[in-house]
Protein backbone atom coordinates (compact mmCIF):
# COMPACT_ATOMS: atom_id res chain seq x y z
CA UNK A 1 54.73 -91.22 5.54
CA UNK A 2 57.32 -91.14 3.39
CA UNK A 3 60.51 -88.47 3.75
CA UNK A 4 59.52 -85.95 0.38
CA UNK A 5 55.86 -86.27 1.45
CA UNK A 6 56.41 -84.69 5.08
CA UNK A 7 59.17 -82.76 2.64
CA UNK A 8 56.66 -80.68 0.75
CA UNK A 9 54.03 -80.48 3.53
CA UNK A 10 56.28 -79.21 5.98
CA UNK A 11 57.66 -76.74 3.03
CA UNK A 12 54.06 -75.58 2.10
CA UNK A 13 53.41 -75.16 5.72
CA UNK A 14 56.51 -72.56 6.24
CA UNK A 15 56.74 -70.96 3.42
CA UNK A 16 52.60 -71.20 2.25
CA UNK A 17 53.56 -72.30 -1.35
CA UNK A 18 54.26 -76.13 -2.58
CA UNK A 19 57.99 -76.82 -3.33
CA UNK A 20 57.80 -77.44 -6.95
CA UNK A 21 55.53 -73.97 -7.36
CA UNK A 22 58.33 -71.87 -5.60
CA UNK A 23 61.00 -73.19 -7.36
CA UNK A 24 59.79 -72.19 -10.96
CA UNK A 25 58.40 -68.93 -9.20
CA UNK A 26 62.66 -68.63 -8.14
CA UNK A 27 63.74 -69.74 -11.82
CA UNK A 28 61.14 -66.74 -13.19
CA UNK A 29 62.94 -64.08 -10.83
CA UNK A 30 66.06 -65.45 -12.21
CA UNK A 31 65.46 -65.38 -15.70
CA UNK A 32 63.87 -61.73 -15.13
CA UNK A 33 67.03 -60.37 -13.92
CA UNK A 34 69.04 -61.94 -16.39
CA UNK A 35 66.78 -60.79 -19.76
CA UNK A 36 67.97 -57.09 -18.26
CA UNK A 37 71.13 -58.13 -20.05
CA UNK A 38 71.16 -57.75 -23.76
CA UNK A 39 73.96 -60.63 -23.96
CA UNK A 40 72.28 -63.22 -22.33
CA UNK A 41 71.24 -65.90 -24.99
CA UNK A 42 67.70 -66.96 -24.15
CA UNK A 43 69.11 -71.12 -24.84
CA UNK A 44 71.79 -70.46 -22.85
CA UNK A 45 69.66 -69.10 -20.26
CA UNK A 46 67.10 -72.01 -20.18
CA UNK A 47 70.22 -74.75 -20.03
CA UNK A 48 71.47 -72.49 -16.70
CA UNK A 49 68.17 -72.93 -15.63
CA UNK A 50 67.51 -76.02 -15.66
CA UNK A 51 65.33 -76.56 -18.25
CA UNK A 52 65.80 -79.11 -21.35
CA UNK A 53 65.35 -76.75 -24.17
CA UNK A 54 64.94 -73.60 -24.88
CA UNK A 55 61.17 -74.03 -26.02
CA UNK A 56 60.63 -75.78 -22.14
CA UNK A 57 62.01 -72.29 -20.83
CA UNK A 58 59.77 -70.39 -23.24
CA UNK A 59 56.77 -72.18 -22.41
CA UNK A 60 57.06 -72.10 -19.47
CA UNK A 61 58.20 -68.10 -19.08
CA UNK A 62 55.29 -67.19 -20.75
CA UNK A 63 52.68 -69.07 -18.32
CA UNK A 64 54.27 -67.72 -15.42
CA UNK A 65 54.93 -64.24 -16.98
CA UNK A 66 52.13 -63.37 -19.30
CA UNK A 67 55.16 -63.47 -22.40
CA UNK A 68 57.46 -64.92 -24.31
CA UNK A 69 61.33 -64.15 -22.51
CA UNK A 70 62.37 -62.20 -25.55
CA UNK A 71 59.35 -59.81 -25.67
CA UNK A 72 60.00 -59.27 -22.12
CA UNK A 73 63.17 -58.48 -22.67
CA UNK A 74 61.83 -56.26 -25.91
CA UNK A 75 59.93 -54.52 -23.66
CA UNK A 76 62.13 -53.97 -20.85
CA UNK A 77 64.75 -52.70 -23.15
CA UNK A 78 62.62 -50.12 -24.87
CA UNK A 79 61.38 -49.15 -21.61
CA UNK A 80 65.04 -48.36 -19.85
């Protein structure tokens, strides 16, 4: 068996979730908390991230959250 394959099995054991999964779940929290802040550049944001463009972050923000980062941030704003 190779080392990353008893890797992610021994991860998904522990912590119940694959490796890859929890990481963009951990990238989501982050980009939740930073979206609070009105400064934050959504591009900027994705780069910090990890992500290869902006649209990648998007994307992907959206299937994980249910919407795109800057009606989140829309909403959260209006709401606090």
């Amino acid at each position: 068996m190779r080392a990353g394959t008893s890797f992610a099995e021994r991860f998904r054991t522990v912590s119940g979730t694959p490796p890859l999964a929890y990481l963009s779940r951990w990238r989501m929290v982050l980009a939740q908390r930073a979206l609070r802040n009105r400064d934050v550049r959504v591009g900027t944001l994705a780069a910090e991230l990890g992500y290869g463009s902006e649209s990648a972050f998007s994307n992907a923000f959206k299937r994980e959250i249910g919407q795109s980062p800057l009606h989140y941030r829309r909403q959260l704003l209006a709401a606090g």
